[in-house]
Protein backbone atom coordinates (compact mmCIF):
# COMPACT_ATOMS: atom_id res chain seq x y z
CA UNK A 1 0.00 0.00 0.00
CA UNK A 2 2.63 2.55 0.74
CA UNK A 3 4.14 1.70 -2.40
CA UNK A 4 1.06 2.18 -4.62
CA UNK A 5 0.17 6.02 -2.21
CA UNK A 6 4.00 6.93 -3.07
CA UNK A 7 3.27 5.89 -6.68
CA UNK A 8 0.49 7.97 -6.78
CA UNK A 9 1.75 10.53 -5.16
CA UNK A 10 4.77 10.88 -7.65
CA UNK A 11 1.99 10.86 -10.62
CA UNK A 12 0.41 13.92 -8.79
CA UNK A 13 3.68 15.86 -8.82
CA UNK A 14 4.97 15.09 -11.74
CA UNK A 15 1.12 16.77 -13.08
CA UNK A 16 1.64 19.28 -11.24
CA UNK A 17 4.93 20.63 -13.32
CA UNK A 18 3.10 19.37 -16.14
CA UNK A 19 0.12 21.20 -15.75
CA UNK A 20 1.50 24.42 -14.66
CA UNK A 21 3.84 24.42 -17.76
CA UNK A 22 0.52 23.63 -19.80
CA UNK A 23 -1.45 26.40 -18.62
CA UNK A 24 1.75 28.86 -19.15
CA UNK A 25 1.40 27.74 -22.66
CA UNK A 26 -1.98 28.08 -23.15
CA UNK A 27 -1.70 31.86 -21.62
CA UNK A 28 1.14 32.15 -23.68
CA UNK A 29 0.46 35.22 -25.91
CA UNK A 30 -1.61 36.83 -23.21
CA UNK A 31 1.30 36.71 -20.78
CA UNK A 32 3.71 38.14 -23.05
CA UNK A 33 1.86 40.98 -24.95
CA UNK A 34 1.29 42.30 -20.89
CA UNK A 35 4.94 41.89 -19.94
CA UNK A 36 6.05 44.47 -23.04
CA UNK A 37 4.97 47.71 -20.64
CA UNK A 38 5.13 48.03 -17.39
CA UNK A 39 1.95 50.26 -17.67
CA UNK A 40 0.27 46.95 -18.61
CA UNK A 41 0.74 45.63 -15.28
CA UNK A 42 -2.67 45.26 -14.62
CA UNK A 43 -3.68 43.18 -17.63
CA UNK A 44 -0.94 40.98 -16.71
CA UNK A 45 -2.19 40.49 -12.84
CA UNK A 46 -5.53 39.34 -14.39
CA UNK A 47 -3.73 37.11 -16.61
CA UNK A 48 -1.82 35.56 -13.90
CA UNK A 49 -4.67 35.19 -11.47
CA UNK A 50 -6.78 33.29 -14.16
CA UNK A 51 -3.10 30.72 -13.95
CA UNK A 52 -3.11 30.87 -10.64
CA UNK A 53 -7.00 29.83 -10.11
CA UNK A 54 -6.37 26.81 -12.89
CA UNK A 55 -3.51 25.19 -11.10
CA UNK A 56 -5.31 24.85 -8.17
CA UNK A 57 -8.13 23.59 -9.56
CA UNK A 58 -5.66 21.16 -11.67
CA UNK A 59 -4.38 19.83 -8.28
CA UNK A 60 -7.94 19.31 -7.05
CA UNK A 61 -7.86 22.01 -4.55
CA UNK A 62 -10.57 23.96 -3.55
CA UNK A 63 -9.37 27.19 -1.94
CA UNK A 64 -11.81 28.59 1.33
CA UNK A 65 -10.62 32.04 2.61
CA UNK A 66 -11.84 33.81 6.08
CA UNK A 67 -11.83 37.40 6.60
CA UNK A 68 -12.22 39.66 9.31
CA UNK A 69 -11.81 42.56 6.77
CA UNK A 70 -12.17 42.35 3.08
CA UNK A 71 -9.28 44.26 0.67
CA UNK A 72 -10.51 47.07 -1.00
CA UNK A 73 -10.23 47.85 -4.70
CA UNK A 74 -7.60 50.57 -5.50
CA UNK A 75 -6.08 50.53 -2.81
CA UNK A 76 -2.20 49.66 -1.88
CA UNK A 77 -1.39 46.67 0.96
CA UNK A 78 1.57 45.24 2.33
CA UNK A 79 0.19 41.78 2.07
CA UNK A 80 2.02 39.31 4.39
CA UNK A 81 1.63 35.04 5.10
CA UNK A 82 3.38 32.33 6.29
CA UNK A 83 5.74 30.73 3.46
CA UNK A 84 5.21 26.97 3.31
CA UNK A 85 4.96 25.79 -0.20
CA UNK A 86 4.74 26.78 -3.74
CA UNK A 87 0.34 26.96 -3.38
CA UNK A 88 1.28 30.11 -1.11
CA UNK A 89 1.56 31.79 -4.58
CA UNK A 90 -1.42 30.51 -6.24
CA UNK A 91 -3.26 30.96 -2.96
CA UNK A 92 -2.17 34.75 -2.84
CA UNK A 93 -3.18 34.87 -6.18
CA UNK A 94 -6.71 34.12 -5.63
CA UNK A 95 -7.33 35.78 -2.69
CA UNK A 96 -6.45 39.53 -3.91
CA UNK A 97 -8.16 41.03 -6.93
CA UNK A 98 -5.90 44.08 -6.42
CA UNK A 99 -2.76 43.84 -8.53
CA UNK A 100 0.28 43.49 -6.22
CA UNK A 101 4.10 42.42 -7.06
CA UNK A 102 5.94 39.43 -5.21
CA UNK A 103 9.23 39.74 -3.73
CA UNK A 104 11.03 36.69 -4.33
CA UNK A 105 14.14 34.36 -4.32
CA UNK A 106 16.07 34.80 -7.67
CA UNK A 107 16.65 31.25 -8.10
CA UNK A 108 12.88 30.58 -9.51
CA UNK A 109 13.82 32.56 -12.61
CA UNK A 110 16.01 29.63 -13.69
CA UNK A 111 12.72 27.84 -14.13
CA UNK A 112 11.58 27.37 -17.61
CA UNK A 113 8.81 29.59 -19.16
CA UNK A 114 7.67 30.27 -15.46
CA UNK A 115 10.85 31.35 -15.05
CA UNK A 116 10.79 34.25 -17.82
CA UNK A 117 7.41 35.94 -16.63
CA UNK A 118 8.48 35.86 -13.14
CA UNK A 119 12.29 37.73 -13.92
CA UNK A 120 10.18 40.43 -15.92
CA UNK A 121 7.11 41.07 -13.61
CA UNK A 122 8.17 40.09 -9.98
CA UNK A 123 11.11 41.89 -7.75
CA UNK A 124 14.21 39.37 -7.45
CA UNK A 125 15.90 38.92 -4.26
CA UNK A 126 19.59 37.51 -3.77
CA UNK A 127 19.35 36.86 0.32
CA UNK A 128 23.55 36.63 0.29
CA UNK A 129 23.59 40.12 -1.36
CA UNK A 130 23.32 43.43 0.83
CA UNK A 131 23.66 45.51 -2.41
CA UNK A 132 20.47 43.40 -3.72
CA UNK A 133 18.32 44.14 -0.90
CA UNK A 134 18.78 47.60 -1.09
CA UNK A 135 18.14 47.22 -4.67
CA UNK A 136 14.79 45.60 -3.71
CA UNK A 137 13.59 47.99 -1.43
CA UNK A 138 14.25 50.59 -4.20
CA UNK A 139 12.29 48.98 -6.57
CA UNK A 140 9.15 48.01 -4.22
CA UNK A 141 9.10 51.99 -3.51
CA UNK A 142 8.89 52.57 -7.15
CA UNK A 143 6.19 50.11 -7.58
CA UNK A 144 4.07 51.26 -4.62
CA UNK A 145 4.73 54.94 -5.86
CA UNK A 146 2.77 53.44 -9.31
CA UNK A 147 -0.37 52.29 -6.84
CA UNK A 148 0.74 48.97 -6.76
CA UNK A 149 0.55 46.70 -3.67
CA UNK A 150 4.15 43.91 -2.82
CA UNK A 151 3.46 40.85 -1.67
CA UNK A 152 6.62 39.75 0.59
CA UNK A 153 6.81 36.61 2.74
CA UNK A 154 8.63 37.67 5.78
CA UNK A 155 10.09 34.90 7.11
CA UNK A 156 12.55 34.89 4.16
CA UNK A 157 12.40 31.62 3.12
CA UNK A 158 10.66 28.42 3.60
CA UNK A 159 11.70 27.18 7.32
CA UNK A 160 14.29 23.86 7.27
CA UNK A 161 13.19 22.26 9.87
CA UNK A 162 9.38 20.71 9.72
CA UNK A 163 9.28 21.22 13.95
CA UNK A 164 9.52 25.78 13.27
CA UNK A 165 5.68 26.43 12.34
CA UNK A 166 7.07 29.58 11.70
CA UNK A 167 10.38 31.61 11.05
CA UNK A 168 11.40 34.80 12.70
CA UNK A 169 10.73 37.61 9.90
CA UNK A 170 12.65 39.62 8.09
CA UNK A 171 12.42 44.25 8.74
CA UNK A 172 12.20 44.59 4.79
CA UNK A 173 8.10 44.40 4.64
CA UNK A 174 7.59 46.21 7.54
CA UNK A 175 9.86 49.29 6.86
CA UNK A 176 8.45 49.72 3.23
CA UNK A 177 4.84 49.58 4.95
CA UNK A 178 5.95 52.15 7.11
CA UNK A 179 7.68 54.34 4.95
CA UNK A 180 4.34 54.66 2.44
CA UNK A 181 1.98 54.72 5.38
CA UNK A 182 0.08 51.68 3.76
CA UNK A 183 -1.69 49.07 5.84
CA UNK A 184 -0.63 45.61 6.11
CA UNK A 185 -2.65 42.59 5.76
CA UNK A 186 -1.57 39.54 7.51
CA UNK A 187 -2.67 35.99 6.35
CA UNK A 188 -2.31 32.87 7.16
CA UNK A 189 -1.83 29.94 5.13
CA UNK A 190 -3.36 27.11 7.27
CA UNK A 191 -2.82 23.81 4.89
CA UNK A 192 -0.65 25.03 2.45
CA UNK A 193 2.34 22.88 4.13
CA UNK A 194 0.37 19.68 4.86
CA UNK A 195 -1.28 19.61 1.41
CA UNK A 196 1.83 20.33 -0.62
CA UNK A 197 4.83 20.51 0.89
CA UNK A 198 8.37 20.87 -0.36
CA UNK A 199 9.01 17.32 0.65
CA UNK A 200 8.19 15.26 -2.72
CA UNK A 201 6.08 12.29 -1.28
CA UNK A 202 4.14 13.92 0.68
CA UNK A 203 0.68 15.88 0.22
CA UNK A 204 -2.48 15.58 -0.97
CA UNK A 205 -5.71 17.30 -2.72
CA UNK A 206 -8.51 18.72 -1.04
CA UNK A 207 -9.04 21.83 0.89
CA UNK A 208 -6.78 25.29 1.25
CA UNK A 209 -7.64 27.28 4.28
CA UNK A 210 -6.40 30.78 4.45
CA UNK A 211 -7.24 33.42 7.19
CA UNK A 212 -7.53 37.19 6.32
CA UNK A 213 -6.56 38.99 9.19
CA UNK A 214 -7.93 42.47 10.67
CA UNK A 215 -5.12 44.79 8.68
CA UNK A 216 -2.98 46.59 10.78
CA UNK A 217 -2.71 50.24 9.90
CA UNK A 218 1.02 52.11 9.97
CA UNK A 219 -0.65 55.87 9.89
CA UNK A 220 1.44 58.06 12.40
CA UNK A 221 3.74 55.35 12.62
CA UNK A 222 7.95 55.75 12.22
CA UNK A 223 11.03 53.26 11.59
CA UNK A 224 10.85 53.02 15.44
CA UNK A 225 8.04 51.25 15.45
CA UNK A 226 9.16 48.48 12.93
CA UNK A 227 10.34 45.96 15.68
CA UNK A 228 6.68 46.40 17.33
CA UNK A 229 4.63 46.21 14.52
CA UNK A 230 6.91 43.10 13.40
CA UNK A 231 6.18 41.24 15.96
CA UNK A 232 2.20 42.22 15.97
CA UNK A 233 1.64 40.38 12.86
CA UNK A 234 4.33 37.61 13.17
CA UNK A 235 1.77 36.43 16.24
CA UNK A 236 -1.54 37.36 14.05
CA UNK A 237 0.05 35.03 11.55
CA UNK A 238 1.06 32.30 14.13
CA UNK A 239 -2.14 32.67 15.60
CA UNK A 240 -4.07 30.34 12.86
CA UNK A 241 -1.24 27.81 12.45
CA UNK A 242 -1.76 24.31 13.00
């Protein structure tokens, strides 16, 4: 029996790659005509949701979000969650209609096709590189100066060890918050980790959980408040873990 669940398990990974890459082609020439402007931004958000949406529904998931306060059209966010597996970007996906650009590792841009449309539309981190943080922040002020919201996972990285349900986070988010007043919404990822982990034989279809919680506003606030407001959301977050 545990031979035939690990066999199956492999077939539903293996689909997964294959069906993401499938969809990528199918969106093909709508993903690329929106990454030739940056002032096209938008068209290519609603492009990437409608990928998003199919691979979950590919994987047989059915997403079910909670929300003690609902994000409002037009407006800018700091959105924050708990970084467990690759659904955290499909999940983030679905949940806000508002355009927003991720902050992530560089090493995903090495991935085929996906790889391409994430160099040219998300911000690109290298964690070993001071210079490319400060790069980073640059560029999320530029983007939030154009309306848009950033979508950063705090904790940096996906945690090592399976026993940390969750990582101590990073200043960047909360300083850029800060700096352009905006509020933060923090959400948690409840079976992202169980349901498709990094490990490769584990996880399974079914349900996706998230929590929306009550945004925390940075009006009035200053850089010397970053280590309190931190540490508000890092337990909002941790809150909802299980």
């Amino acid at each position: 029996m545990k031979i035939l669940a690990n066999s199956l398990r492999l077939i539903w990974r293996i689909w997964f790659y294959v069906w993401m890459l499938i969809v990528i082609i199918l969106l093909f020439p709508f993903l690329f005509i929106t990454t030739l402007k940056e002032s096209w931004y938008a068209y290519f958000f609603k492009v990437a949701r409608v990928w998003g949406i199919a691979n979950l529904i590919g994987m047989g998931f059915i997403p079910k979000i909670e929300a003690q306060q609902k994000i409002e059209k037009g407006k800018s966010y700091m959105l924050t969650a708990n970084h467990t597996s690759m659904m955290d970007i499909m999940m983030m996906l679905y949940i806000s209609k508002n355009p927003f650009v991720f902050v992530g590792k560089k090493e995903l841009a090495k991935l085929p096709i996906f790889g391409y449309f994430y160099k040219r539309t998300c911000i690109l981190v290298d964690r070993n590189s001071a210079q490319s943080r400060k790069a980073v922040f640059d560029e999320c002020q530029r983007r939030l100066n154009r309306g848009t919201s950033i979508c950063i996972f705090p904790e940096g990285g996906v945690p090592d060890d399976e026993t940390i349900l969750l990582a101590p986070f990073k200043d960047g988010a909360f300083r850029l918050a800060i700096t352009h007043q905006i509020p933060i919404v923090p959400i948690t990822f409840i079976d992202n980790k169980e349901a498709f982990p990094y490990i490769f034989f584990k996880g399974r279809p079914g349900i996706l959980r998230a929590y929306i919680h009550s945004f925390i506003s940075t009006k009035n606030l200053d850089l010397n408040d970053k280590t309190n407001l931190k540490e508000q959301v890092y337990h909002k977050i941790l809150s909802k873990i299980k």
